[in-house]
N, C-alpha and C. Protein backbone atom coordinates (compact mmCIF):
# COMPACT_ATOMS: atom_id res chain seq x y z
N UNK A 1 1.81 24.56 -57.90
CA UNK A 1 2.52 24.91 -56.70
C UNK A 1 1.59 25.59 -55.69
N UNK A 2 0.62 26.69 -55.69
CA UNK A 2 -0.33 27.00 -55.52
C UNK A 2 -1.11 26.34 -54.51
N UNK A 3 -1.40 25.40 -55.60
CA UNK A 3 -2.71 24.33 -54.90
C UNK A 3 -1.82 23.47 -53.87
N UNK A 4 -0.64 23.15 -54.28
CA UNK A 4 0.37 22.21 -52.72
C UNK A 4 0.91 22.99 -51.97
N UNK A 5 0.95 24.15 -51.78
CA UNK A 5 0.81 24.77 -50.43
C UNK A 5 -0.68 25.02 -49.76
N UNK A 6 -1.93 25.21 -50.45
CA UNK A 6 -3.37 25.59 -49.68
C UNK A 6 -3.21 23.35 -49.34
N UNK A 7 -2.80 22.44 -50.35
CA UNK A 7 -3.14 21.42 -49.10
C UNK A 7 -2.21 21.21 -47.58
N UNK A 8 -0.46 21.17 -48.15
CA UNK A 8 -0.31 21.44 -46.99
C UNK A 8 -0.42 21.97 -45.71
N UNK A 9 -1.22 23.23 -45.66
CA UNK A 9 -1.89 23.69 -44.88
C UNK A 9 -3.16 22.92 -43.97
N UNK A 10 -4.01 22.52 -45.28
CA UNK A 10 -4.98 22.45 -44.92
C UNK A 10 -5.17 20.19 -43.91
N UNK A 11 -3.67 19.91 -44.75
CA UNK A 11 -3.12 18.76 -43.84
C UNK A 11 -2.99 19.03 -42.77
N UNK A 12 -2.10 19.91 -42.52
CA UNK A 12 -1.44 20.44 -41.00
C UNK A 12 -2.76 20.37 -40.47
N UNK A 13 -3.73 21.63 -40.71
CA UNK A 13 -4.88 21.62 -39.83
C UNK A 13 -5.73 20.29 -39.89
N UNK A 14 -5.73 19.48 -40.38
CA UNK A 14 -6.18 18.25 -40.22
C UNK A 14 -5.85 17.32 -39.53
N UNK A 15 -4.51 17.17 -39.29
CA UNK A 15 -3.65 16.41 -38.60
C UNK A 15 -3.65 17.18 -36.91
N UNK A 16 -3.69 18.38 -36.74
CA UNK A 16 -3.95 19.08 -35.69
C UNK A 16 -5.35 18.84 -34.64
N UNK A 17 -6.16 18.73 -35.59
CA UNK A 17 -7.59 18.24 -35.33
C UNK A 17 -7.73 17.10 -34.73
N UNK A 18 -7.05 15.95 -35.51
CA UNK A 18 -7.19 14.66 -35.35
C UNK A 18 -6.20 14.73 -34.15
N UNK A 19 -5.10 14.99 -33.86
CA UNK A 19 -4.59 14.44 -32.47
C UNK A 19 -5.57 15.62 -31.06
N UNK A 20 -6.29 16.89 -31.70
CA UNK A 20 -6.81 17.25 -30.42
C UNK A 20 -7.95 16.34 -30.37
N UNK A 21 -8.46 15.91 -31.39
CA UNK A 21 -9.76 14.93 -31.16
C UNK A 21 -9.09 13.56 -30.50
N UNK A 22 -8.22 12.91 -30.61
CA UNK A 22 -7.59 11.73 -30.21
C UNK A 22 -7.37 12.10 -28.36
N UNK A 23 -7.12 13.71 -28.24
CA UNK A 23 -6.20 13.72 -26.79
C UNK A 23 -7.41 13.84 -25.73
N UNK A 24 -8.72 14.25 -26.74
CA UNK A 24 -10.09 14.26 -25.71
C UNK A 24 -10.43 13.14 -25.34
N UNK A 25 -10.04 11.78 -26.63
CA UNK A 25 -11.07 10.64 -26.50
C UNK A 25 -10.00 10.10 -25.30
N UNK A 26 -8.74 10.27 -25.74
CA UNK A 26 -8.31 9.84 -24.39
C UNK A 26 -8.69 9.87 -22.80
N UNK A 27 -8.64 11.36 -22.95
CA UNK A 27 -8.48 11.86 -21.65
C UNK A 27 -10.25 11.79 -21.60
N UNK A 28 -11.47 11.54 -21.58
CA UNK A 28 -12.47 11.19 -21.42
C UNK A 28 -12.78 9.36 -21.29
N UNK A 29 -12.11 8.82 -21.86
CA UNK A 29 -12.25 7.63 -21.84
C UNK A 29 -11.40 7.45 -20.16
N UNK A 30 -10.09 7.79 -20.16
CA UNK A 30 -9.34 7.42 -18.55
C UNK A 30 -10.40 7.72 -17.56
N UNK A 31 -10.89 9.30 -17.49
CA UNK A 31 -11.90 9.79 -16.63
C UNK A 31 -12.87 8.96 -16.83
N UNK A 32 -13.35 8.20 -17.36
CA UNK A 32 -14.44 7.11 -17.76
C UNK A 32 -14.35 5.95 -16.93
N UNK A 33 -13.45 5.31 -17.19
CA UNK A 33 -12.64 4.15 -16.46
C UNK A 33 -12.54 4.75 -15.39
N UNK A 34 -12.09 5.33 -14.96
CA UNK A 34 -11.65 5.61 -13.40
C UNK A 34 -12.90 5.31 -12.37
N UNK A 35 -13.85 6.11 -12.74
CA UNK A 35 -14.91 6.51 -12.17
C UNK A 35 -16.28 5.08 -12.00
N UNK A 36 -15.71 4.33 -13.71
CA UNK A 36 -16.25 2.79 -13.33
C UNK A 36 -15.33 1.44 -12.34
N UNK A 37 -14.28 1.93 -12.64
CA UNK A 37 -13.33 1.46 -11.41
C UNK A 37 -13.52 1.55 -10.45
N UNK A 38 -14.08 3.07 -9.56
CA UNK A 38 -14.37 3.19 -8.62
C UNK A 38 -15.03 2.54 -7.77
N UNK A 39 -16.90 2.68 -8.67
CA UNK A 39 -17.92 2.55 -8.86
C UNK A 39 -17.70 0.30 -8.39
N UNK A 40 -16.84 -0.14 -9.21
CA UNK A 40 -16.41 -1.46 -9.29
C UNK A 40 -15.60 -1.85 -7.46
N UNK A 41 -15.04 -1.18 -7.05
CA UNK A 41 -13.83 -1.60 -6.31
C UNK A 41 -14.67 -1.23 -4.69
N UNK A 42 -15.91 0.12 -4.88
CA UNK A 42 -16.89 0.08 -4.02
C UNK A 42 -18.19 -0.98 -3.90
N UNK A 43 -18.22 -1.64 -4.88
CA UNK A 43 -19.34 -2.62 -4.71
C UNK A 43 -18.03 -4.12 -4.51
N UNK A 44 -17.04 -4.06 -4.94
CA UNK A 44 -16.27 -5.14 -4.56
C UNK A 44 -16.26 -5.23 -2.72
N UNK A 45 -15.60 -4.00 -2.48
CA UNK A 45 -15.30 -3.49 -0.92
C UNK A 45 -17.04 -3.94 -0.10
N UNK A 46 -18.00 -4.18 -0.63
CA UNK A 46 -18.86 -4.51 0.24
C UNK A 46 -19.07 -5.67 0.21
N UNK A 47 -19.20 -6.36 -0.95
CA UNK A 47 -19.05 -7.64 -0.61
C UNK A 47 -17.88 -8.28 0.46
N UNK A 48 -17.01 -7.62 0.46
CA UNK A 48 -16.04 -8.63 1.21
C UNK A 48 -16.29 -7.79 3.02
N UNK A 49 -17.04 -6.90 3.37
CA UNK A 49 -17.23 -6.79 4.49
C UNK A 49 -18.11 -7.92 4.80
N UNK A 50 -17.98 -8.41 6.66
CA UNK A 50 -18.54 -8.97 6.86
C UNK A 50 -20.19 -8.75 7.05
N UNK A 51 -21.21 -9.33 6.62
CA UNK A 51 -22.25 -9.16 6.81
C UNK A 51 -22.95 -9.94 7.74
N UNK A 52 -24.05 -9.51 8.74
CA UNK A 52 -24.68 -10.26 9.41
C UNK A 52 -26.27 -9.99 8.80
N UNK A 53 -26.48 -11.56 8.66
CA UNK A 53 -27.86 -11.55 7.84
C UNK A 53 -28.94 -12.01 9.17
N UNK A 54 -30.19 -11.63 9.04
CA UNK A 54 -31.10 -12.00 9.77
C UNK A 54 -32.19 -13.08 9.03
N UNK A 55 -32.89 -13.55 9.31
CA UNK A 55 -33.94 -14.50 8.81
C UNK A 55 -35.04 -13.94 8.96
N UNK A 56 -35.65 -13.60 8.07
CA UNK A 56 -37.11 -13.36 7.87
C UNK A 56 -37.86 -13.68 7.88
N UNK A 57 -38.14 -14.63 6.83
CA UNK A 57 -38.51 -16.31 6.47
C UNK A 57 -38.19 -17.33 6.14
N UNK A 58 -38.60 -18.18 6.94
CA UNK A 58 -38.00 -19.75 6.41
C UNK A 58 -39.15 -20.81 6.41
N UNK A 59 -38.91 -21.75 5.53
CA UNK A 59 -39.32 -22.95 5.23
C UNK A 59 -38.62 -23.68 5.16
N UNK A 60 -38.95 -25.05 4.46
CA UNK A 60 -38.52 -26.32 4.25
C UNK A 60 -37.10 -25.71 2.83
N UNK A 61 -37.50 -24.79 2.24
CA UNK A 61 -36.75 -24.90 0.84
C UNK A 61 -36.79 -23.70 0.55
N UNK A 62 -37.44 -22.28 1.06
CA UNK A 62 -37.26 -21.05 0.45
C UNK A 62 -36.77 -20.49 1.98
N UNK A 63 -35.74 -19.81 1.75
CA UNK A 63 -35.40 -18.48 3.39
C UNK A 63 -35.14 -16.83 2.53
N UNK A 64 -35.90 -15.85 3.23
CA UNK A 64 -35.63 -14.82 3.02
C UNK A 64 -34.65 -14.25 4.19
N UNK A 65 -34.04 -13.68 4.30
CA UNK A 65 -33.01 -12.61 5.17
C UNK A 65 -32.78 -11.27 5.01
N UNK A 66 -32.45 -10.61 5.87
CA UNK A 66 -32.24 -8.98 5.26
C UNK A 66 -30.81 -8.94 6.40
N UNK A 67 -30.30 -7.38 5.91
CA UNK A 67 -29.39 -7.18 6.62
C UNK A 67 -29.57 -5.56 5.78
N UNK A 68 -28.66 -4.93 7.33
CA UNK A 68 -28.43 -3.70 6.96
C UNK A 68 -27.00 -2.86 6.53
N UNK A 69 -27.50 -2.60 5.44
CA UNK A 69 -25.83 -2.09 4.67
C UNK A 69 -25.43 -0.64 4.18
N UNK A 70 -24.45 -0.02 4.67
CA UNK A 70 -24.36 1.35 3.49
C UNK A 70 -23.79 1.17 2.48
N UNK A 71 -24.16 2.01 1.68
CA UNK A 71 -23.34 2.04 -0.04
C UNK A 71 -22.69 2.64 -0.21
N UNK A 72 -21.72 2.84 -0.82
CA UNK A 72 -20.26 3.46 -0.99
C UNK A 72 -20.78 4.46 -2.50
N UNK A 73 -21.53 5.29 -2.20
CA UNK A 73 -21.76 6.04 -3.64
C UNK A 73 -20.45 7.33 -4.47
N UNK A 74 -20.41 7.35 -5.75
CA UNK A 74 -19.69 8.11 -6.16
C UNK A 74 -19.73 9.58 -5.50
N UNK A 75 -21.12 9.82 -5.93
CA UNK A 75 -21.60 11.22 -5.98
C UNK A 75 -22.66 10.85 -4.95
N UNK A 76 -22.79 11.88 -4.19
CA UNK A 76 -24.12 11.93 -3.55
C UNK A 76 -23.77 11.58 -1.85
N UNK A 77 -24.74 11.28 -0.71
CA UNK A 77 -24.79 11.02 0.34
C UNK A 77 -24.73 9.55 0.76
N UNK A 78 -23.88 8.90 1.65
CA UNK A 78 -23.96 7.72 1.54
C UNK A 78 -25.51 7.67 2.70
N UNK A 79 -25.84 6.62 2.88
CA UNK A 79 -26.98 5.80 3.03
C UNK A 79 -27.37 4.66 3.36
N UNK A 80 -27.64 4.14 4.48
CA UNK A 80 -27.96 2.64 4.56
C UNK A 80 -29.47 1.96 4.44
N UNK A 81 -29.51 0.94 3.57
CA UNK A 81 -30.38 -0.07 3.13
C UNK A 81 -30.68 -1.05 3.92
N UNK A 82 -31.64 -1.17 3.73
CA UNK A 82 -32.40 -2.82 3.77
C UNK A 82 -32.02 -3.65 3.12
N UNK A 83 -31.31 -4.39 3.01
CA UNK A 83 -30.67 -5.54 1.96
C UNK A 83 -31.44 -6.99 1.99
N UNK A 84 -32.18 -7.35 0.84
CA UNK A 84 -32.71 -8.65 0.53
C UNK A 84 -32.09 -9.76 0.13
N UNK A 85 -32.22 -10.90 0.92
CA UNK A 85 -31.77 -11.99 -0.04
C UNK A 85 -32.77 -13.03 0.08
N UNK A 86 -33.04 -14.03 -1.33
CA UNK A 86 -33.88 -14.85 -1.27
C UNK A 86 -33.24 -15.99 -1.35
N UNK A 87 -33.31 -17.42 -1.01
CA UNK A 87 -32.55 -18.18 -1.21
C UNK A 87 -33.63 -19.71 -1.51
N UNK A 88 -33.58 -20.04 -2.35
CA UNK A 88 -34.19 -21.21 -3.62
C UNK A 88 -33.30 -22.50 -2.71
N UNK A 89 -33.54 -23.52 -2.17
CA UNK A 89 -32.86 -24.30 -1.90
C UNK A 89 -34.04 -25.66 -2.95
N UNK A 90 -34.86 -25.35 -3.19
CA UNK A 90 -35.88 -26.25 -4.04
C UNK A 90 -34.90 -26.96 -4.97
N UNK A 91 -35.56 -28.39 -5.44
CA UNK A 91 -34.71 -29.29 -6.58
C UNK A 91 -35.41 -28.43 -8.05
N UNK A 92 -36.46 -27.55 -7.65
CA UNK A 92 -37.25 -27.21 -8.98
C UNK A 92 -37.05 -25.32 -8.98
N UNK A 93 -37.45 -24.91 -9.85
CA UNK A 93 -38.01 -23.17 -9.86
C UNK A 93 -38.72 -22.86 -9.20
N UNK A 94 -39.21 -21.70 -8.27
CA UNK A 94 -39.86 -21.48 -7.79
C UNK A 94 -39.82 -19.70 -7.86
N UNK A 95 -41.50 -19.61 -8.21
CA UNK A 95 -41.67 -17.98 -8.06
C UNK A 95 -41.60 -17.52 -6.47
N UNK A 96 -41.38 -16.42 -6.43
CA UNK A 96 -41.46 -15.27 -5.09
C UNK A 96 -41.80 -14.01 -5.13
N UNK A 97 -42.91 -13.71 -4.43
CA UNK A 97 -43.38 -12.60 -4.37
C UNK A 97 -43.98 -11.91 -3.17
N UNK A 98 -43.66 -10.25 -2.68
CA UNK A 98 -43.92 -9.95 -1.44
C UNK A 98 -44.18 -8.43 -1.40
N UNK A 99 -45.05 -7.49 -0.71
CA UNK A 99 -45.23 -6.26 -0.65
C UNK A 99 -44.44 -5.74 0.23
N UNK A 100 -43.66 -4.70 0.30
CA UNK A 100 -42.90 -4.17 1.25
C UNK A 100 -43.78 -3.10 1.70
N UNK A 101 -43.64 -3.35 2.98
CA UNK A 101 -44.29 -1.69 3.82
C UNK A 101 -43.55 -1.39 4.97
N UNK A 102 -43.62 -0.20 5.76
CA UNK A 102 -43.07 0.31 7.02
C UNK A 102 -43.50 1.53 7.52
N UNK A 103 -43.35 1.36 9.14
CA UNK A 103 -43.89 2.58 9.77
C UNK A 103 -42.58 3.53 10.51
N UNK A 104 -43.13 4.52 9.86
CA UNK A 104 -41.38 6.03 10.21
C UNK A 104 -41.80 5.80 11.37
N UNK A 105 -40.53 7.08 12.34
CA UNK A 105 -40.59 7.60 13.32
C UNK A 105 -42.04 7.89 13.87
N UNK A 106 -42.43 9.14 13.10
CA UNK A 106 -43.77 9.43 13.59
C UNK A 106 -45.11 8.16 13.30
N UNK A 107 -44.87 7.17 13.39
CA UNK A 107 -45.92 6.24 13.24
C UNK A 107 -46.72 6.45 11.73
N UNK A 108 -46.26 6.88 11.11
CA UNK A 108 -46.74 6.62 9.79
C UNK A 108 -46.51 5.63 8.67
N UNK A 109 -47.51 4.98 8.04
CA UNK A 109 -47.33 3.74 7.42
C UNK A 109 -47.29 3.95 5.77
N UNK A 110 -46.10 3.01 5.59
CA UNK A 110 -45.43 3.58 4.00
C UNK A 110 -46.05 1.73 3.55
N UNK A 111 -46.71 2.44 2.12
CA UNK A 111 -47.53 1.17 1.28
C UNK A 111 -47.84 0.18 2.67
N UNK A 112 -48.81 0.65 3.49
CA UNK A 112 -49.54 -0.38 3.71
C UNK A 112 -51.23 -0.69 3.41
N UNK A 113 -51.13 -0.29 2.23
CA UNK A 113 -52.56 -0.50 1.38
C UNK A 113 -51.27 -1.42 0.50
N UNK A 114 -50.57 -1.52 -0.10
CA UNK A 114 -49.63 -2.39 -0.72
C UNK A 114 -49.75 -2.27 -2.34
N UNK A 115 -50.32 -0.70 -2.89
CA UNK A 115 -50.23 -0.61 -4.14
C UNK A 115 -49.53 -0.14 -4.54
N UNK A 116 -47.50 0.30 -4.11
CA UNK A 116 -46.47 0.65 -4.69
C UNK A 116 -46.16 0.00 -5.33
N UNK A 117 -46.09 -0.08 -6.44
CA UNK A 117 -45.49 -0.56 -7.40
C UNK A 117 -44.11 -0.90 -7.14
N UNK A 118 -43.27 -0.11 -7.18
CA UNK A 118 -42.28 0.06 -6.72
C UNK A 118 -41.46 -0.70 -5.37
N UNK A 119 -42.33 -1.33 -4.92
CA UNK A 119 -41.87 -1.92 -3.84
C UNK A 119 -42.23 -3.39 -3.61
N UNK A 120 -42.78 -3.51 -4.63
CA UNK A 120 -43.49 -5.12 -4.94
C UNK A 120 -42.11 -5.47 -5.58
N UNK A 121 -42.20 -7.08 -5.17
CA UNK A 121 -41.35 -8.10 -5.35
C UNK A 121 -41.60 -8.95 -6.22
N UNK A 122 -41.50 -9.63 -7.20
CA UNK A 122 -41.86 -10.49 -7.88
C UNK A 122 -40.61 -11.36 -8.96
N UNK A 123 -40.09 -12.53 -8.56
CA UNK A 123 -39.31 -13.20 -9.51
C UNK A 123 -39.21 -14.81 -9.20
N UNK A 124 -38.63 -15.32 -10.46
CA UNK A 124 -38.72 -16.32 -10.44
C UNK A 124 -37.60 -16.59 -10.25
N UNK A 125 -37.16 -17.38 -9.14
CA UNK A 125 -35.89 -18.08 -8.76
C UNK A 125 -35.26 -19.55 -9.23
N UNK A 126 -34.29 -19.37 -9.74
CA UNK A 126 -33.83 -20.87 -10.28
C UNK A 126 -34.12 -22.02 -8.88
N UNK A 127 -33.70 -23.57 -9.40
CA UNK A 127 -33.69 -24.21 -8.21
C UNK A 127 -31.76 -23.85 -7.81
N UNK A 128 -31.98 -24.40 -6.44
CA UNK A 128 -30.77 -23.96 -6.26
C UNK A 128 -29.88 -22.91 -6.23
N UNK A 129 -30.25 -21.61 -6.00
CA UNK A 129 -30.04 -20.25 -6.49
C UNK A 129 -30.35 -19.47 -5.36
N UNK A 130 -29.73 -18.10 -5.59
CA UNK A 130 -30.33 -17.30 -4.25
C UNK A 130 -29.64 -15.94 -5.11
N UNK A 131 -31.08 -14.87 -4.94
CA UNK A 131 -30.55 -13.51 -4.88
C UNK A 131 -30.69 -12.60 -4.15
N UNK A 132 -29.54 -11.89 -4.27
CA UNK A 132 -29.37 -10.46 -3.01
C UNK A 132 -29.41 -8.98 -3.93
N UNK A 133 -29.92 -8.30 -3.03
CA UNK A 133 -30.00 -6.89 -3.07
C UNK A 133 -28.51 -6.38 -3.40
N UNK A 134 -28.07 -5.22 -3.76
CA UNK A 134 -27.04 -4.34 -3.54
C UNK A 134 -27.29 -2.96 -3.53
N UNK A 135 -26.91 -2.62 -2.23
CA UNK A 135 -26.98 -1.15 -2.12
C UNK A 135 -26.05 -0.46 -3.11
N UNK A 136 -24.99 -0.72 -3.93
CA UNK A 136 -24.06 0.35 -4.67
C UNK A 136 -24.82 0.12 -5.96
N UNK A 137 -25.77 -1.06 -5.98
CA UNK A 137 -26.11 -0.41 -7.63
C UNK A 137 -27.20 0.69 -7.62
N UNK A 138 -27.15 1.48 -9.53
CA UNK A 138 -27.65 2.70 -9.17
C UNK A 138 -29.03 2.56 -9.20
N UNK A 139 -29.86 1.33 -10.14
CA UNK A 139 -31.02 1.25 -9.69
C UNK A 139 -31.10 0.13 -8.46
N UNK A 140 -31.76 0.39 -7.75
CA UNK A 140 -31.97 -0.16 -6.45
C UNK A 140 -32.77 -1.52 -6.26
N UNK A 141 -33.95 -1.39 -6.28
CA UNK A 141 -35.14 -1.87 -6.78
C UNK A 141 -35.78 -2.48 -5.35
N UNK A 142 -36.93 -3.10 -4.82
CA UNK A 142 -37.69 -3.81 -3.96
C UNK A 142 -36.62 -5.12 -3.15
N UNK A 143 -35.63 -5.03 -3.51
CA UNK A 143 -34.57 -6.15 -2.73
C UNK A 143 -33.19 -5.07 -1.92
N UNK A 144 -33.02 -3.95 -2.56
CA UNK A 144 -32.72 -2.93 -1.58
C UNK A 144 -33.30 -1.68 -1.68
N UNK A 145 -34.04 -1.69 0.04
CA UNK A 145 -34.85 -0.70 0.25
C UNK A 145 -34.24 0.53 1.18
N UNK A 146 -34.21 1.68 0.61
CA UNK A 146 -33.50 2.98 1.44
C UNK A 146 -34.09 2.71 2.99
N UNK A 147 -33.18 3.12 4.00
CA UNK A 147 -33.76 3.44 5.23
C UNK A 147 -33.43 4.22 6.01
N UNK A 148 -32.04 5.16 5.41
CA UNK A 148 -31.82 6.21 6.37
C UNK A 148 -30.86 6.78 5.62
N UNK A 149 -30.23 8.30 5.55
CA UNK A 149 -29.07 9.03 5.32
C UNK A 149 -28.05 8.38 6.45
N UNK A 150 -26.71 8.43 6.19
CA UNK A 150 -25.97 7.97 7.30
C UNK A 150 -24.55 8.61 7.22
N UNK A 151 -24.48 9.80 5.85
CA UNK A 151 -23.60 10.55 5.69
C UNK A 151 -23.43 12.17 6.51
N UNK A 152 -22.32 11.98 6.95
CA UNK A 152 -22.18 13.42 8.28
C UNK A 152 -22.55 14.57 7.47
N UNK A 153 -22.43 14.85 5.95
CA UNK A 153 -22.31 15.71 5.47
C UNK A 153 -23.68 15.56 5.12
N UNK A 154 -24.74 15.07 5.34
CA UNK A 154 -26.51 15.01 4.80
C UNK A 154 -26.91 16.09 5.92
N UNK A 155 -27.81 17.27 5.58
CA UNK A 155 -28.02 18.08 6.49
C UNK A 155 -30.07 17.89 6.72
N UNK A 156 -30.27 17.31 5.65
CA UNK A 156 -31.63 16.60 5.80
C UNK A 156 -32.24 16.60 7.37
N UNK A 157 -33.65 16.08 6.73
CA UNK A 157 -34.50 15.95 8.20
C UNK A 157 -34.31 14.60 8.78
N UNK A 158 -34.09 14.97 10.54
CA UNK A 158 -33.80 14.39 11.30
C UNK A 158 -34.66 13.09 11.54
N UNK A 159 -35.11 12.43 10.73
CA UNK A 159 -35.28 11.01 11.31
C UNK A 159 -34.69 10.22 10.57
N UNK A 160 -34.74 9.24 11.77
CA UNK A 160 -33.73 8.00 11.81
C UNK A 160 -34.66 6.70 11.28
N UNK A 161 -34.49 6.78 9.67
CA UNK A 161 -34.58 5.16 9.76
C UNK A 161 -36.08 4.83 10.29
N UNK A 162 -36.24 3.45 9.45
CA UNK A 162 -38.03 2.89 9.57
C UNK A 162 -38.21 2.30 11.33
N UNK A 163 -38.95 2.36 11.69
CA UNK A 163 -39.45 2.19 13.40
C UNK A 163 -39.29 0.41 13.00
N UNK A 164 -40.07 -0.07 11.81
CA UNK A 164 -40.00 -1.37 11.76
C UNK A 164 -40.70 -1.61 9.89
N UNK A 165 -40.67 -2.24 9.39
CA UNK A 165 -41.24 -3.17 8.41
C UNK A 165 -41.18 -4.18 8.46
N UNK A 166 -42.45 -4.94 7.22
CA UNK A 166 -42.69 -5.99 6.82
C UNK A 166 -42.70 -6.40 5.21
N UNK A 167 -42.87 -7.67 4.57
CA UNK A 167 -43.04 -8.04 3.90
C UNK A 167 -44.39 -8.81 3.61
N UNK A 168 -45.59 -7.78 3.15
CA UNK A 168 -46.74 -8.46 3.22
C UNK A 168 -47.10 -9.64 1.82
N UNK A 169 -48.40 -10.20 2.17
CA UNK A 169 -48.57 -10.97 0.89
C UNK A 169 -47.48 -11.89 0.57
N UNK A 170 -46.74 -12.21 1.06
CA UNK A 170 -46.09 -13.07 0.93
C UNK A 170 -45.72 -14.90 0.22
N UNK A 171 -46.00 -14.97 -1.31
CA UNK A 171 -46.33 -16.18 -1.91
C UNK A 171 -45.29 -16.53 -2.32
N UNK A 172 -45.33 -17.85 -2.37
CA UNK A 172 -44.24 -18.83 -3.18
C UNK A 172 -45.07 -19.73 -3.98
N UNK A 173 -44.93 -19.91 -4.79
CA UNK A 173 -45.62 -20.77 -6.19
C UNK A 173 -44.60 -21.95 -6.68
């Protein structure tokens, strides 16, 4: 008798455990979802704005374009990009590759020796295929390039955005 009251007890507190452990996974998993929902319904919301793309480069079968976009971020300052797209119109694969550089406000030149890593381009495009940048994802990469704070609440330094860039080195294989 003894010993079936220390388990009942020690059930209760077990069973107590298990639904506060159950009411966290819940309530962490919703807050989970929500926040990838968000994260989802802000990169949805840009695609369906209208975009105006510019032409960069063109040929017979490869066109590059950019356009300028803000990102709808969770956390943080929103921001508008440089947005890349490459577009493969070839019957075959074709590589692409390009150095990004630009000169700020004050005339200063960002990677134009062209050894950022970081800002080099390099992929191989299906035939028939085309890829774009997105400013809402969280890594960014050389197809969207930052170019300005554009959030009222950024108290940052006052310049506006690249004076101009390019895409140097520029190969198709």
């Amino acid at each position: 008798m003894f010993r079936k009251s220390i388990f009942e007890k020690n059930n209760k507190t077990i069973r107590y455990l298990y639904l506060l452990f159950l009411g966290f996974f819940i309530f962490g998993n919703s807050v989970s979802v929500s926040s990838q929902n968000k994260a989802i319904s802000n990169s949805i919301k840009n695609k369906k704005e209208n975009v105006t793309w510019t032409t960069y480069y063109n040929s017979e079968k490869i066109k590059i374009q950019y356009s300028y976009q803000e990102d709808n971020p969770v956390h943080g300052y929103k921001g508008e990009y440089i947005i890349f797209k490459v577009i493969n119109n070839n019957k075959e694969n074709k590589t692409i590759s390009w150095d990004f550089s630009a000169i700020d406000q004050d005339g200063k030149c960002f990677n134009c020796d062209n050894n950022n890593v970081e800002v080099h381009f390099e992929k191989e495009l299906l035939a028939k295929h085309n890829i774009t940048g997105n400013p809402n994802n969280i890594v960014k990469g050389p197809l969207t390039m930052f170019n300005r704070f554009t959030d009222e609440q950024y108290k940052g330094s006052a310049k506006i955005g690249w004076e101009s860039f390019s895409l140097n080195n520029v190969v198709i294989k």
